[in-house]
N, C-alpha and C. Protein backbone atom coordinates (compact mmCIF):
# COMPACT_ATOMS: atom_id res chain seq x y z
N UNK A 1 140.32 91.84 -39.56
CA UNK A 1 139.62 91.44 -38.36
C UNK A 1 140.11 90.05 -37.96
N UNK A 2 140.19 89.63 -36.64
CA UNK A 2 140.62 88.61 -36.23
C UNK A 2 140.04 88.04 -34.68
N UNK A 3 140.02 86.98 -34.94
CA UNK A 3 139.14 86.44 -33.60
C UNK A 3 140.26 86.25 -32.65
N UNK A 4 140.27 86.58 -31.21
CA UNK A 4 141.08 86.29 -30.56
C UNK A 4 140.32 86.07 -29.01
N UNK A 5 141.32 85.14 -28.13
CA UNK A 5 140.75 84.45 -26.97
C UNK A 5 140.50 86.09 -25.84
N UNK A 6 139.26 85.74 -25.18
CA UNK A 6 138.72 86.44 -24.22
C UNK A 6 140.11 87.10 -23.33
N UNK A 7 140.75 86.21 -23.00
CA UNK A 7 141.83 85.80 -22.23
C UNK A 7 143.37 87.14 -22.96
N UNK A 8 143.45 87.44 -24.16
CA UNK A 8 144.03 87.71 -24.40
C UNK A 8 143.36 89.19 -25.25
N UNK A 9 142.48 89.57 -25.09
CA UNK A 9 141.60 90.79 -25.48
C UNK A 9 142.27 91.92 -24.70
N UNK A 10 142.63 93.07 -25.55
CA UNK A 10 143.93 94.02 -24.98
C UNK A 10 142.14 95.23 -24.34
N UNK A 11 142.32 96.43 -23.44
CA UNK A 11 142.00 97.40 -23.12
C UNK A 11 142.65 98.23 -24.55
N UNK A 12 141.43 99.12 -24.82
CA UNK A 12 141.92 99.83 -26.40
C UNK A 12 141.97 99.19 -27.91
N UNK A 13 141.45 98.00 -27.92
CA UNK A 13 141.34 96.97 -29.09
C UNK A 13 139.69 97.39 -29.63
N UNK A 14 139.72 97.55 -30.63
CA UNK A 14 138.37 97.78 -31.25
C UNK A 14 137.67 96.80 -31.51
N UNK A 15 136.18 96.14 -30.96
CA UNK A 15 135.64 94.83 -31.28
C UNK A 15 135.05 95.57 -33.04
N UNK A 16 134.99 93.88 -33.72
CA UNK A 16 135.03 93.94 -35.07
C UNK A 16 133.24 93.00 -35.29
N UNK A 17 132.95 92.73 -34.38
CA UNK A 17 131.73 92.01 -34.48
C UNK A 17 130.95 92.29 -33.18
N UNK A 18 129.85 92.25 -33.17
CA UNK A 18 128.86 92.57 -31.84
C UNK A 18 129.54 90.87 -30.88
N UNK A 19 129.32 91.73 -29.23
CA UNK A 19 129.51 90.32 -28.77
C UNK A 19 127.76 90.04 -28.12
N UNK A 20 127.64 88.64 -28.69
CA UNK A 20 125.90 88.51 -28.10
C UNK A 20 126.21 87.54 -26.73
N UNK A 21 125.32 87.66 -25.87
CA UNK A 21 125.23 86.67 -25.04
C UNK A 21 124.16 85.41 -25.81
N UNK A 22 124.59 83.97 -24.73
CA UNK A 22 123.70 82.63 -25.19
C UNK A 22 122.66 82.95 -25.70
N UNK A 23 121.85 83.98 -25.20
CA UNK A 23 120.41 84.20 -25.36
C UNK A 23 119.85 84.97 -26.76
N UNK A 24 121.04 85.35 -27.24
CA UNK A 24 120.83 86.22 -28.29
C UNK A 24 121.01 87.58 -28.34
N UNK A 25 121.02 87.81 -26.51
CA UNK A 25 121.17 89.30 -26.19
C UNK A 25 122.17 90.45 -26.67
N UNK A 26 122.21 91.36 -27.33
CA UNK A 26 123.51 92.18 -27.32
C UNK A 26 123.64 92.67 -26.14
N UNK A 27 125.11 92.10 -25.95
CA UNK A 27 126.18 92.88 -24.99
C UNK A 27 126.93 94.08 -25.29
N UNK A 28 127.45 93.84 -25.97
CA UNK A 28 128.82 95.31 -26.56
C UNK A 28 128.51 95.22 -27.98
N UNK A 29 128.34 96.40 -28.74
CA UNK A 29 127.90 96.97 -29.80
C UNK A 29 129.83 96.02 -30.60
N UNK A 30 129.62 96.61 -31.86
CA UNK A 30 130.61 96.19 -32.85
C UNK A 30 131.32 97.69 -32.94
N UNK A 31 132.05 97.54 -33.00
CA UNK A 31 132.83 99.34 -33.03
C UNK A 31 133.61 99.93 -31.53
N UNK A 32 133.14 98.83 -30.65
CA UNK A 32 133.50 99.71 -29.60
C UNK A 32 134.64 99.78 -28.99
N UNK A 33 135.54 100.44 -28.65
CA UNK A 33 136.59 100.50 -28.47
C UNK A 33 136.64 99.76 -26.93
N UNK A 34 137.35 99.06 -26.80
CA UNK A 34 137.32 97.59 -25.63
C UNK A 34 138.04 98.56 -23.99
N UNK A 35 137.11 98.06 -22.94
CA UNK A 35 138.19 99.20 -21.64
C UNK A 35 138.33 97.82 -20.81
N UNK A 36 138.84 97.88 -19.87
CA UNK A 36 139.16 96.31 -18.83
C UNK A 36 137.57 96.50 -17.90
N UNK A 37 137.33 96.98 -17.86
CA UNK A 37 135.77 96.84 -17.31
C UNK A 37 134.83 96.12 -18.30
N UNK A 38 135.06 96.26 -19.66
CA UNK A 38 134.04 95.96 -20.22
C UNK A 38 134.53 94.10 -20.71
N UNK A 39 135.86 93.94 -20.73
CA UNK A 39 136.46 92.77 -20.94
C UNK A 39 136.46 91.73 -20.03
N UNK A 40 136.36 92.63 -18.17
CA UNK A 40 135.97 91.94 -17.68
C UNK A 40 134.67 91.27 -17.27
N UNK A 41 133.60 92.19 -17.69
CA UNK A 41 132.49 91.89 -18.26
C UNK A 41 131.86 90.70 -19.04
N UNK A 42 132.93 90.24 -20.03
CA UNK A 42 132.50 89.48 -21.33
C UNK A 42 132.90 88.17 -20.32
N UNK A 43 134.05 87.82 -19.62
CA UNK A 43 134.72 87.00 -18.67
C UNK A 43 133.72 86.47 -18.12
N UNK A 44 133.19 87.45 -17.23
CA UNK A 44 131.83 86.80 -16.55
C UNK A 44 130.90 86.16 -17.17
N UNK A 45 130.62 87.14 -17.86
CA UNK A 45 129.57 86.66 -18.98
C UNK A 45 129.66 85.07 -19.61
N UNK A 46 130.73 84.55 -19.49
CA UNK A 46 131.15 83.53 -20.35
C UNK A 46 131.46 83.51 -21.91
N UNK A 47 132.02 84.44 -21.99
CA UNK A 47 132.54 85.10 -23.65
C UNK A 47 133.76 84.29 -23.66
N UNK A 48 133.89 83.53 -24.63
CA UNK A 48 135.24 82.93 -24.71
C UNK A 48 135.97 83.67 -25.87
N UNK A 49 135.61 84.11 -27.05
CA UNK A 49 136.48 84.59 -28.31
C UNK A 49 135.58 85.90 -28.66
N UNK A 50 135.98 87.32 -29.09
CA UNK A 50 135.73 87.78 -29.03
C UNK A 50 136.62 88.58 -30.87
N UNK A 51 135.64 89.39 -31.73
CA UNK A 51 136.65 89.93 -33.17
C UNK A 51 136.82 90.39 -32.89
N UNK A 52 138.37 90.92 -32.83
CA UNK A 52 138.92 92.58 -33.20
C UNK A 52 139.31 93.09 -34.23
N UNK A 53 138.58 94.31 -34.65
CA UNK A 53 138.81 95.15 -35.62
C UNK A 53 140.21 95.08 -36.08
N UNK A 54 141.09 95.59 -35.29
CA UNK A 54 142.52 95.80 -35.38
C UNK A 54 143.48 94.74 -34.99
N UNK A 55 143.37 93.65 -34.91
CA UNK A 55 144.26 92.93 -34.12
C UNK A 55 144.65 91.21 -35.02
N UNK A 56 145.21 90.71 -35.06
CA UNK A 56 145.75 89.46 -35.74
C UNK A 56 145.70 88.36 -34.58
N UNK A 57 144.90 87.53 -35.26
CA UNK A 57 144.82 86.33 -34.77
C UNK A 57 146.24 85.20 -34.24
N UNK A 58 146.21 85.00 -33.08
CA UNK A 58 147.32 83.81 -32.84
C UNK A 58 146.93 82.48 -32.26
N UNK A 59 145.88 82.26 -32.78
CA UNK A 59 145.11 81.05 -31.98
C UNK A 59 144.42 80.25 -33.06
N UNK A 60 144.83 79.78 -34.03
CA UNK A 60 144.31 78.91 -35.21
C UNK A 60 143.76 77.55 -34.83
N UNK A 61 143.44 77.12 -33.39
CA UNK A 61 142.82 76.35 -33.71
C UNK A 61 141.34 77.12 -33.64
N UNK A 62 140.51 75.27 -34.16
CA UNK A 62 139.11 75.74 -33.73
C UNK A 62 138.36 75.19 -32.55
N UNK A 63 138.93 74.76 -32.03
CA UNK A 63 138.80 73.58 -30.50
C UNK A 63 139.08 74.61 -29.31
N UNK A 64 138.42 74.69 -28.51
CA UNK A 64 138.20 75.62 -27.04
C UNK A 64 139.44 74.66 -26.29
N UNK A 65 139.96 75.10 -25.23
CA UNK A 65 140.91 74.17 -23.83
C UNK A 65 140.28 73.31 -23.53
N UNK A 66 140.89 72.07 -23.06
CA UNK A 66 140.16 71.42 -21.77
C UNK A 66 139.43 71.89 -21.03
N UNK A 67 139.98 72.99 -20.50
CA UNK A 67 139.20 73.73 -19.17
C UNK A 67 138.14 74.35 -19.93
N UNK A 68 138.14 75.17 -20.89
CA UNK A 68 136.59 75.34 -21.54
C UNK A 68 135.69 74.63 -21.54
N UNK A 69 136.12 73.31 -22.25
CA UNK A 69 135.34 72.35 -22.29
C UNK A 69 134.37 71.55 -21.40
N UNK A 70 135.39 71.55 -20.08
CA UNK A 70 134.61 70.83 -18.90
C UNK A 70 133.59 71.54 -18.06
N UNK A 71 134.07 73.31 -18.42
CA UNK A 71 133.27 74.09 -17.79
C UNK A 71 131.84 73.94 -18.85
N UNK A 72 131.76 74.26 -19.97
CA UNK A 72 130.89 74.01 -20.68
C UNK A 72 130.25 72.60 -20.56
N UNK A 73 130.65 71.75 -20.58
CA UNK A 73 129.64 70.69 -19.99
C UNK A 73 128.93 70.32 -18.98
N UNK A 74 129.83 71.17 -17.87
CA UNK A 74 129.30 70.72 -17.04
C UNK A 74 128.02 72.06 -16.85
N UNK A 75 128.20 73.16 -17.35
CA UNK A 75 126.74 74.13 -17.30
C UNK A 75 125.77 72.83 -18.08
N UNK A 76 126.01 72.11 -19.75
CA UNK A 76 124.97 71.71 -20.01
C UNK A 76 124.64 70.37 -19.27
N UNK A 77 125.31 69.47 -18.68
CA UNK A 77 125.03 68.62 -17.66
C UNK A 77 123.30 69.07 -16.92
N UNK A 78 124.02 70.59 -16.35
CA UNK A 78 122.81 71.20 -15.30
C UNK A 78 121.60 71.24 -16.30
N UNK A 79 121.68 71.41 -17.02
CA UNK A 79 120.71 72.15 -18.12
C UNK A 79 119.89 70.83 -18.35
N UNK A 80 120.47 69.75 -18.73
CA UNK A 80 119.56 68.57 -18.55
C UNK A 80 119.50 67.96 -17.89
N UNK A 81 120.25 68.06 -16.34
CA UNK A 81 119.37 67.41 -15.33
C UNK A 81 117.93 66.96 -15.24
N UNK A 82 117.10 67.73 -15.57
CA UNK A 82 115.93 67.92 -15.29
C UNK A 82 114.99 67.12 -15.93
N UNK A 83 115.52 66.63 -17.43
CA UNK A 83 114.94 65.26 -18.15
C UNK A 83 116.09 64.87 -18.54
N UNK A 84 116.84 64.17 -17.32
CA UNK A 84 117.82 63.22 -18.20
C UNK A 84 117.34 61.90 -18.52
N UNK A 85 116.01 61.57 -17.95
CA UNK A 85 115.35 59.53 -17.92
C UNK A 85 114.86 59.84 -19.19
N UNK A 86 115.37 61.03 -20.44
CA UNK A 86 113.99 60.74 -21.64
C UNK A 86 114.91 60.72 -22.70
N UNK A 87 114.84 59.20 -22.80
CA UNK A 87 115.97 58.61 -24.05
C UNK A 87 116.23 59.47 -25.32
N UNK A 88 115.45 60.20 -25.53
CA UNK A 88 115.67 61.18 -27.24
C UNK A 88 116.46 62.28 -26.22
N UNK A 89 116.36 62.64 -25.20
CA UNK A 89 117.18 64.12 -24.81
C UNK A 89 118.92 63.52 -24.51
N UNK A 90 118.85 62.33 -24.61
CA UNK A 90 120.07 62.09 -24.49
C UNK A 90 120.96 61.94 -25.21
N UNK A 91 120.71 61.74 -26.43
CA UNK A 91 121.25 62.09 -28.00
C UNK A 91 121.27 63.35 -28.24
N UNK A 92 120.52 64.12 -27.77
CA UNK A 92 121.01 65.74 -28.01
C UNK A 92 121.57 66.45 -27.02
N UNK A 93 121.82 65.53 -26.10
CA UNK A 93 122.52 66.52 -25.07
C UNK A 93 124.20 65.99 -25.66
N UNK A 94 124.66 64.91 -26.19
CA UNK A 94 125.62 64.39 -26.63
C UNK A 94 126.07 65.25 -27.69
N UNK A 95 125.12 65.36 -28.51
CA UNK A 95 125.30 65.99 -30.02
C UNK A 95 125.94 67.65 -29.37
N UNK A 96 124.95 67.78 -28.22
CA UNK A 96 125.38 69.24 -28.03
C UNK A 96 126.84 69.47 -27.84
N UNK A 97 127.03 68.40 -26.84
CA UNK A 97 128.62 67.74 -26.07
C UNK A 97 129.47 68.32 -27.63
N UNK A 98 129.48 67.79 -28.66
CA UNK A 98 130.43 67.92 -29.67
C UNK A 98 130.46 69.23 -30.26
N UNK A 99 129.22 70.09 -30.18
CA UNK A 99 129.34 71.27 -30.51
C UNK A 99 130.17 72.14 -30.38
N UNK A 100 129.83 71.71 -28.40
CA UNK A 100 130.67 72.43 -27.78
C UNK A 100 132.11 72.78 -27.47
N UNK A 101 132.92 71.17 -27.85
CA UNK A 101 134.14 71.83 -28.31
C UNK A 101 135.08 72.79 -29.37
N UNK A 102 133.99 72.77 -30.30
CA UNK A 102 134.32 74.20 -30.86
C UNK A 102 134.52 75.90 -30.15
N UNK A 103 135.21 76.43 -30.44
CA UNK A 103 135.59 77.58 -29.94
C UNK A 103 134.29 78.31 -30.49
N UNK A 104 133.14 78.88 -31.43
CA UNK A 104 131.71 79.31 -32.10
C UNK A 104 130.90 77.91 -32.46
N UNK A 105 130.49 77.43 -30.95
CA UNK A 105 129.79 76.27 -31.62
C UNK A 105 128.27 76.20 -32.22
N UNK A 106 127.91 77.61 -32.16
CA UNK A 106 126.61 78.46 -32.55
C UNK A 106 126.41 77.93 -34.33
N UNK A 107 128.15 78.17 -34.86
CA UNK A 107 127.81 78.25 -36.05
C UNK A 107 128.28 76.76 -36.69
C-alpha cells in the first residue's frame, strides 16, 4: 500500500484505506476500485493524498506544496475570523498553521 498525491491517483487504482472527509465523514469505502468521477470527487472535496492498494509511492516527502499550504490557511484564516481579538485562539490557530503543513496533519 502506498500513499500517493490526489493529483496523481490513476482511474482503476484500488484505494487501500477509507478516504474520510474533515468531519469524520466517510467518503469512499477502502476497497474500492477508483473511476475519474469519483477522483474527481475527492479534488473537490479537498482530499489531498489518498492509499492505494496497488500502487508505489513517489512522493516521500511529508510536507504538502506551497500551493496546499496557502490554500489551507487561508480556509483556516476564515475559520477564525470570527474570534480572532481572543488572545488564547491565537496560539492555536498558529499551532494549527504547523499542522497543516504536513501532507496527514490529522495524525
Amino acid at each position: 500500500m502506498a500513499e500517493v498525491s490526489i493529483e496523481k491517483a490513476q482511474s482503476g487504482s484500488t484505494l487501500g484505506k477509507d478516504v474520510l472527509l474533515a468531519s469524520g465523514a466517510l467518503l469512499i469505502r477502502e476497497g474500492t476500485v477508483l473511476n475519474d468521477r469519483q477522483i474527481q470527487l475527492m479534488k473537490q472535496r479537498g482530499i489531498q493524498t489518498v492509499f492505494i492498494a496497488d500502487g508505489e509511492s513517489s512522493d516521500e516527502s511529508t510536507e504538502v506544496t506551497p500551493l496546499a499550504y496557502a490554500e489551507r490557511t487561508k480556509k483556516l484564516d476564515e475559520l477564525f475570523a470570527p474570534i480572532a481579538q481572543a488572545p488564547h485562539m491565537a496560539a492555536i490557530r498558529e499551532a494549527a498553521r504547523e499542522r497543516l503543513k504536513l501532507k496527514r496533519p490529522w495524525e
